[in-house]
C-alpha atoms as a PDB file:
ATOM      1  CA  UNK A   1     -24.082  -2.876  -3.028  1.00  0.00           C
ATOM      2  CA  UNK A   2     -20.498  -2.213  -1.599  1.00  0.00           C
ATOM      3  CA  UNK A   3     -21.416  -2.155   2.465  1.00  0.00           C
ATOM      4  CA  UNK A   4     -19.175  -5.263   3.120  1.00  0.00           C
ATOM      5  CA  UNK A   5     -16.394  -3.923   1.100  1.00  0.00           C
ATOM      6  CA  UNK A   6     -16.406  -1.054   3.326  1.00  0.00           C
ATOM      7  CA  UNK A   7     -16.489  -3.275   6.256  1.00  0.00           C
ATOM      8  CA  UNK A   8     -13.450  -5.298   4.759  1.00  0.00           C
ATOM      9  CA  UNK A   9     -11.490  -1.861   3.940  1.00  0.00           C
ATOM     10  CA  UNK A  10     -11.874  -0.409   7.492  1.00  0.00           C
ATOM     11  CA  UNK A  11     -10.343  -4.024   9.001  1.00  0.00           C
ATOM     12  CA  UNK A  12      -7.770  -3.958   6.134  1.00  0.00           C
ATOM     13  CA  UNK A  13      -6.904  -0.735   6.632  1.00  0.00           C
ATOM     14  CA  UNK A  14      -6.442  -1.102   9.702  1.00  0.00           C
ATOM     15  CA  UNK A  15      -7.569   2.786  10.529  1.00  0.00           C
ATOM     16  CA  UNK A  16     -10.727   4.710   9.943  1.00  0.00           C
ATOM     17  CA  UNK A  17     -11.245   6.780   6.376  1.00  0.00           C
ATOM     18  CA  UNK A  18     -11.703  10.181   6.864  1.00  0.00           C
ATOM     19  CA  UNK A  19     -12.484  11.009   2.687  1.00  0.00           C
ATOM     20  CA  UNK A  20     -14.009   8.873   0.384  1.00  0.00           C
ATOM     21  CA  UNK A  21     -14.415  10.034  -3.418  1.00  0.00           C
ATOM     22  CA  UNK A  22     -17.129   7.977  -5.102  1.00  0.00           C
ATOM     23  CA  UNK A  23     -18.522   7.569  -9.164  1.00  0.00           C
ATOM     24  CA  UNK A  24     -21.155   5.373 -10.438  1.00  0.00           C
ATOM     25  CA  UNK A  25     -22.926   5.170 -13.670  1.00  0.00           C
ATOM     26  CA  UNK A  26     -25.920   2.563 -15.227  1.00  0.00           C
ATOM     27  CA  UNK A  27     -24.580   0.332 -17.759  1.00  0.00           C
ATOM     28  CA  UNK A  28     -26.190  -2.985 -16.982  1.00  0.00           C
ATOM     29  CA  UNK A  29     -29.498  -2.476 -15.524  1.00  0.00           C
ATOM     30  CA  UNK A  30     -32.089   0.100 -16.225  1.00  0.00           C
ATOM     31  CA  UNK A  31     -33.801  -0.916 -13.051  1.00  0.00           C
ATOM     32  CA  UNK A  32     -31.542   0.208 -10.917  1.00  0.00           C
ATOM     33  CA  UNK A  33     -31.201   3.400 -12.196  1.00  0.00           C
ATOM     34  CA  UNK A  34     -35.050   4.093 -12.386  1.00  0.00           C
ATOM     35  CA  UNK A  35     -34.775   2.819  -8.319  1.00  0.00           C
ATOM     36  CA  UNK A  36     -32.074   5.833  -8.200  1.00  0.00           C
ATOM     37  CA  UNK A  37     -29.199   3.491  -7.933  1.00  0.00           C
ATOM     38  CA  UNK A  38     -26.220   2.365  -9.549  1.00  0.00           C
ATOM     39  CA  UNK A  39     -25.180  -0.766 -10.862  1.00  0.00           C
ATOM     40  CA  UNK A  40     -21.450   0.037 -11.522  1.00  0.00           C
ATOM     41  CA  UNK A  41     -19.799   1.883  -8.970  1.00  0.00           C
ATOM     42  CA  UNK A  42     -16.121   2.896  -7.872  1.00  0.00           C
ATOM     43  CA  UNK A  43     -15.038   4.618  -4.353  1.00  0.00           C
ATOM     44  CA  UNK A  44     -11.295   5.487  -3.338  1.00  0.00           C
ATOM     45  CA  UNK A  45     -11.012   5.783   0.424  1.00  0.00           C
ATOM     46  CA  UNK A  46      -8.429   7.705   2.324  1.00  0.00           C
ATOM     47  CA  UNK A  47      -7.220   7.479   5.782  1.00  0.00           C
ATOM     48  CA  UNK A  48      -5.542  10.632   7.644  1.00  0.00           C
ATOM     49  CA  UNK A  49      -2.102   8.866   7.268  1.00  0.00           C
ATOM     50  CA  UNK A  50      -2.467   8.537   3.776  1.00  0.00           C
ATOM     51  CA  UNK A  51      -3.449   5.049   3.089  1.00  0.00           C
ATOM     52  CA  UNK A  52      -5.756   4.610   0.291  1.00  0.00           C
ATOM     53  CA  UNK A  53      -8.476   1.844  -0.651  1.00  0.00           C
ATOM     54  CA  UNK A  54     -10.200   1.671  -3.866  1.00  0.00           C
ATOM     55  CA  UNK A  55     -13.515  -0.458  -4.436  1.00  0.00           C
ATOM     56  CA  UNK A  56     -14.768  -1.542  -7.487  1.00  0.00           C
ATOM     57  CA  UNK A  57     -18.317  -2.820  -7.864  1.00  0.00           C
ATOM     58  CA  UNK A  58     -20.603  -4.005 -10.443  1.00  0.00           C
ATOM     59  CA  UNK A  59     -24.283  -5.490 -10.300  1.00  0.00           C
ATOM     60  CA  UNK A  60     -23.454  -8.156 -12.983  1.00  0.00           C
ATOM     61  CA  UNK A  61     -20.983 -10.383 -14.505  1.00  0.00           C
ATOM     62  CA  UNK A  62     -20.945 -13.104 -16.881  1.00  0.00           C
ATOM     63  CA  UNK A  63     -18.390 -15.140 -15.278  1.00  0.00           C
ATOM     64  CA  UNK A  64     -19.897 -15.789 -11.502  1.00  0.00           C
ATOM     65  CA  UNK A  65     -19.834 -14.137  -8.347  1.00  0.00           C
ATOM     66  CA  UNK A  66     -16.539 -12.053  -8.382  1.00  0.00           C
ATOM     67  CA  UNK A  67     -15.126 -10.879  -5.083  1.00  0.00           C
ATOM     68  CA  UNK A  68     -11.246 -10.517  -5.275  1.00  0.00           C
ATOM     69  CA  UNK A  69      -9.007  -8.370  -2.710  1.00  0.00           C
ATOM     70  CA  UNK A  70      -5.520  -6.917  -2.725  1.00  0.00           C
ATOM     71  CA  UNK A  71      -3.287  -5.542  -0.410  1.00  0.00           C
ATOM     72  CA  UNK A  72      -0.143  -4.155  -1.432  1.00  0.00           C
ATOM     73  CA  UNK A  73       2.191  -2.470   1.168  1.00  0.00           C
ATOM     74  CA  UNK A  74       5.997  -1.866   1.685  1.00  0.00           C
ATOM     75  CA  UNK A  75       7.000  -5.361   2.110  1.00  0.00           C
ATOM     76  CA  UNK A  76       5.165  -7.025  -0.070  1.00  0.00           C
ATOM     77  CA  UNK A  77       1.034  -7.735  -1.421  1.00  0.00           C
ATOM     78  CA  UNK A  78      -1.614 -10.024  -0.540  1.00  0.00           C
ATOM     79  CA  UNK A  79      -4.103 -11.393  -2.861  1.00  0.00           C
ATOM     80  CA  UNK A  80      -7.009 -13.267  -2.250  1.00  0.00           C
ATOM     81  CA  UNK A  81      -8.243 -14.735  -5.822  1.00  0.00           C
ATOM     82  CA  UNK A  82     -12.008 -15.784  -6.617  1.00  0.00           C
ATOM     83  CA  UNK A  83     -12.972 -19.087  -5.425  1.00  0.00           C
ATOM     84  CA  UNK A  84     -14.136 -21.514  -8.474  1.00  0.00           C
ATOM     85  CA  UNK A  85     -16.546 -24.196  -9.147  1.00  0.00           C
ATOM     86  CA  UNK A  86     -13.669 -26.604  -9.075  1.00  0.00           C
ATOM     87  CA  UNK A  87      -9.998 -26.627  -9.151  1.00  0.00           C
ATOM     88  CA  UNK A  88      -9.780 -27.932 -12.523  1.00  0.00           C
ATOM     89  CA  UNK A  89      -7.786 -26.089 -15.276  1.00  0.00           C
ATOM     90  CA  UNK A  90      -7.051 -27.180 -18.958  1.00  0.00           C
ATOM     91  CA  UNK A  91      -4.273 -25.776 -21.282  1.00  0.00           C
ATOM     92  CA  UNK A  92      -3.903 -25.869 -24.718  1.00  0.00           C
ATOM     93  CA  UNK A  93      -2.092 -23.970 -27.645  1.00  0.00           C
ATOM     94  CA  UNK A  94      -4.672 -21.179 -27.514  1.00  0.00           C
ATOM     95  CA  UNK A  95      -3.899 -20.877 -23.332  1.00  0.00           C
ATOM     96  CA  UNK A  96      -5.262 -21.807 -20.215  1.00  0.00           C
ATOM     97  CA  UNK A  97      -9.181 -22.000 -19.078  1.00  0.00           C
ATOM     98  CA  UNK A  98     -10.465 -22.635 -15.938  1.00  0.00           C
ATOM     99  CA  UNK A  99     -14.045 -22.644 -13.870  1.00  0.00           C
ATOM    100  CA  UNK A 100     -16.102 -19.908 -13.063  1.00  0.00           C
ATOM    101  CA  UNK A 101     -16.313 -18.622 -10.074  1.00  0.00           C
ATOM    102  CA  UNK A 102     -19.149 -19.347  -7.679  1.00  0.00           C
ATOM    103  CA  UNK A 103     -22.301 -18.011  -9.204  1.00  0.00           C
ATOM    104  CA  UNK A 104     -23.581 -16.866  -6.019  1.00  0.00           C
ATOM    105  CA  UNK A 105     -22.590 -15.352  -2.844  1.00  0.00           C
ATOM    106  CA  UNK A 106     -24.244 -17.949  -0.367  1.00  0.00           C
ATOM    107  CA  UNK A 107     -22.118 -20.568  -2.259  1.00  0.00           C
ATOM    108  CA  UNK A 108     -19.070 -18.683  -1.461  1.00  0.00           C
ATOM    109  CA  UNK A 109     -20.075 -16.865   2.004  1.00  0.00           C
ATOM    110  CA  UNK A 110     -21.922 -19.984   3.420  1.00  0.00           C
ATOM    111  CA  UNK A 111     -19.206 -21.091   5.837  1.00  0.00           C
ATOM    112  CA  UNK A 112     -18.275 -17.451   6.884  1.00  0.00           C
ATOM    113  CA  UNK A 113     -21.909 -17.038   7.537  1.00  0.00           C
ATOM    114  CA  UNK A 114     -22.154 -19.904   9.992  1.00  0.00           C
ATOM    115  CA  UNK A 115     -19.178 -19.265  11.904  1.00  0.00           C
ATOM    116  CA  UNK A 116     -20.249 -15.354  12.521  1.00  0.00           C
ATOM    117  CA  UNK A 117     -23.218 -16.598  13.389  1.00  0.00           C
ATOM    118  CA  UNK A 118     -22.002 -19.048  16.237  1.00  0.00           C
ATOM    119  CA  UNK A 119     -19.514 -16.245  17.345  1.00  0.00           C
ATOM    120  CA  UNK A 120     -22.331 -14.311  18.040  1.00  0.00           C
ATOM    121  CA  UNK A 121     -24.315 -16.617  20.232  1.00  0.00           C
ATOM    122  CA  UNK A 122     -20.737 -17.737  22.034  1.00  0.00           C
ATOM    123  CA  UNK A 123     -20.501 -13.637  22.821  1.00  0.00           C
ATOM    124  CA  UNK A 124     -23.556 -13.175  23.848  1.00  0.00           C
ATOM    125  CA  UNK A 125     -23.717 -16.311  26.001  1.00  0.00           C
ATOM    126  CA  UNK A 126     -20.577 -15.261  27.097  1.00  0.00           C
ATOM    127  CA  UNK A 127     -21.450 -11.599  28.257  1.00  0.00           C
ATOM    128  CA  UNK A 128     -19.101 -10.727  25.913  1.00  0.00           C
ATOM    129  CA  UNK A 129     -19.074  -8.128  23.295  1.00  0.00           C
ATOM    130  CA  UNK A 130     -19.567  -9.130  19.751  1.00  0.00           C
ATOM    131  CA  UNK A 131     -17.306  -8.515  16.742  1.00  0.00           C
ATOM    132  CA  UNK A 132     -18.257  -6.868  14.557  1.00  0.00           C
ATOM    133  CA  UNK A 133     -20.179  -4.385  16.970  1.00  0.00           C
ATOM    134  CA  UNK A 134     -23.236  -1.868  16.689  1.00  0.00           C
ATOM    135  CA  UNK A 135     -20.199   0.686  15.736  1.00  0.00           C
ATOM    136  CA  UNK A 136     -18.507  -1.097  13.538  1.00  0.00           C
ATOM    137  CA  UNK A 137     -21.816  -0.832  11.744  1.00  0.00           C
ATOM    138  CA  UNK A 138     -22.381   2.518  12.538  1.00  0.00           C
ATOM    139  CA  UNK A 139     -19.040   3.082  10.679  1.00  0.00           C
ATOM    140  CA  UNK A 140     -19.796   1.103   7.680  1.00  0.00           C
ATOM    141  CA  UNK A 141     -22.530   3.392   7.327  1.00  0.00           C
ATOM    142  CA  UNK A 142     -21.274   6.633   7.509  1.00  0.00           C
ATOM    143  CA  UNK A 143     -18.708   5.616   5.213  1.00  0.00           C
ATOM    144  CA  UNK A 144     -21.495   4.363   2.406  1.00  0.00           C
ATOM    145  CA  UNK A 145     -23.303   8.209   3.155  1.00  0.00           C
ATOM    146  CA  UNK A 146     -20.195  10.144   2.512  1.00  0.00           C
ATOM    147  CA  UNK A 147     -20.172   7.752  -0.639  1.00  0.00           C
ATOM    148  CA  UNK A 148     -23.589   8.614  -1.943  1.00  0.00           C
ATOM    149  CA  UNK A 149     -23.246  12.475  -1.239  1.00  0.00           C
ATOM    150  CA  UNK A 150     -19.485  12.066  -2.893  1.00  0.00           C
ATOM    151  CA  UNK A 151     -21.131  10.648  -6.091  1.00  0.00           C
ATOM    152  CA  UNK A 152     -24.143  13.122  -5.920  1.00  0.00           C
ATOM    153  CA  UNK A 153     -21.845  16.238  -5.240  1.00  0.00           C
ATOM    154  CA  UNK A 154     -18.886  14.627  -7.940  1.00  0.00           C
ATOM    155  CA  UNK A 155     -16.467  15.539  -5.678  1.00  0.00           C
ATOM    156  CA  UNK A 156     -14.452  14.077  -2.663  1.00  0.00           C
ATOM    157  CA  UNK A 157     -16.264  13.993   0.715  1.00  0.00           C
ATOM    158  CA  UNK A 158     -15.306  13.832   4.525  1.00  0.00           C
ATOM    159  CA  UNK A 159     -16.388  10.991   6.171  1.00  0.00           C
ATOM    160  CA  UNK A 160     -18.388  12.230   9.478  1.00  0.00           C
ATOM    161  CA  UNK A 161     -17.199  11.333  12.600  1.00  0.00           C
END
């Protein structure tokens, strides 16, 4: 459930991991855990300069489809906030209330979707080589192994190579 979050940490970062520490537990779905999975799940990443990622997943919430990201670094952070059903928001004595966020991640992904899609066929028409690449999911991967053995072993992991 978290293999475009590591795609989005490696870009972010910037530099590849080389430890990840992961926990997960069942609190939402018994499904998932009879399927040997998690449904709640947290991973810090760490990069051999010392930068540090952490991920925060969850199967389920009431409120829509959540995907928020910061970036906090010496001069300053970056946030990008959920994007809502509308822009309207109310306030009253008892506080502010707004939409919920997109219930779904093709409401909310559709665009990006499209234009990966159409970068691809421009690189490929092109002779060019795509990006992202066979590597960069190669990568990915690895990453989401060292994960899985980090939550099985309940300790940090190297990331292989």
């Amino acid at each position: 459930m978290m293999i475009h979050d590591l795609d989005m940490a490696r870009f972010v970062l910037g530099e590849e991991p080389v430890q990840v520490y992961a926990v997960g537990s069942n609190l939402v779905d018994p499904t998932i855990r009879d399927a040997g999975d998690v449904d709640t799940a947290a991973v810090i990443l760490t990069t051999s300069t010392g930068r540090i990622c952490q991920i925060t997943n969850s199967r389920r919430t009431t409120y829509g489809y959540d995907k928020r990201l910061e970036v906090h670094g010496s001069k300053g952070m970056l946030r990008v906030s959920n994007v809502l059903e509308n822009l309207v928001e109310s306030a009253n004595s008892t506080g502010f209330e707004s939409a919920r966020a997109q219930p779904f991640f093709l409401e909310r992904f559709g665009a990006a979707y499209l234009a990966e899609m159409e970068h691809f066929v421009k690189a490929v028409s092109a002779g060019v080589k795509p990006t992202p690449d066979a590597q960069d999911g190669l990568r990915a991967q690895l990453i989401a192994d060292a994960a899985t053995q980090s939550w099985q072993k309940g300790r940090p992991v190297s990331i292989a190579r």
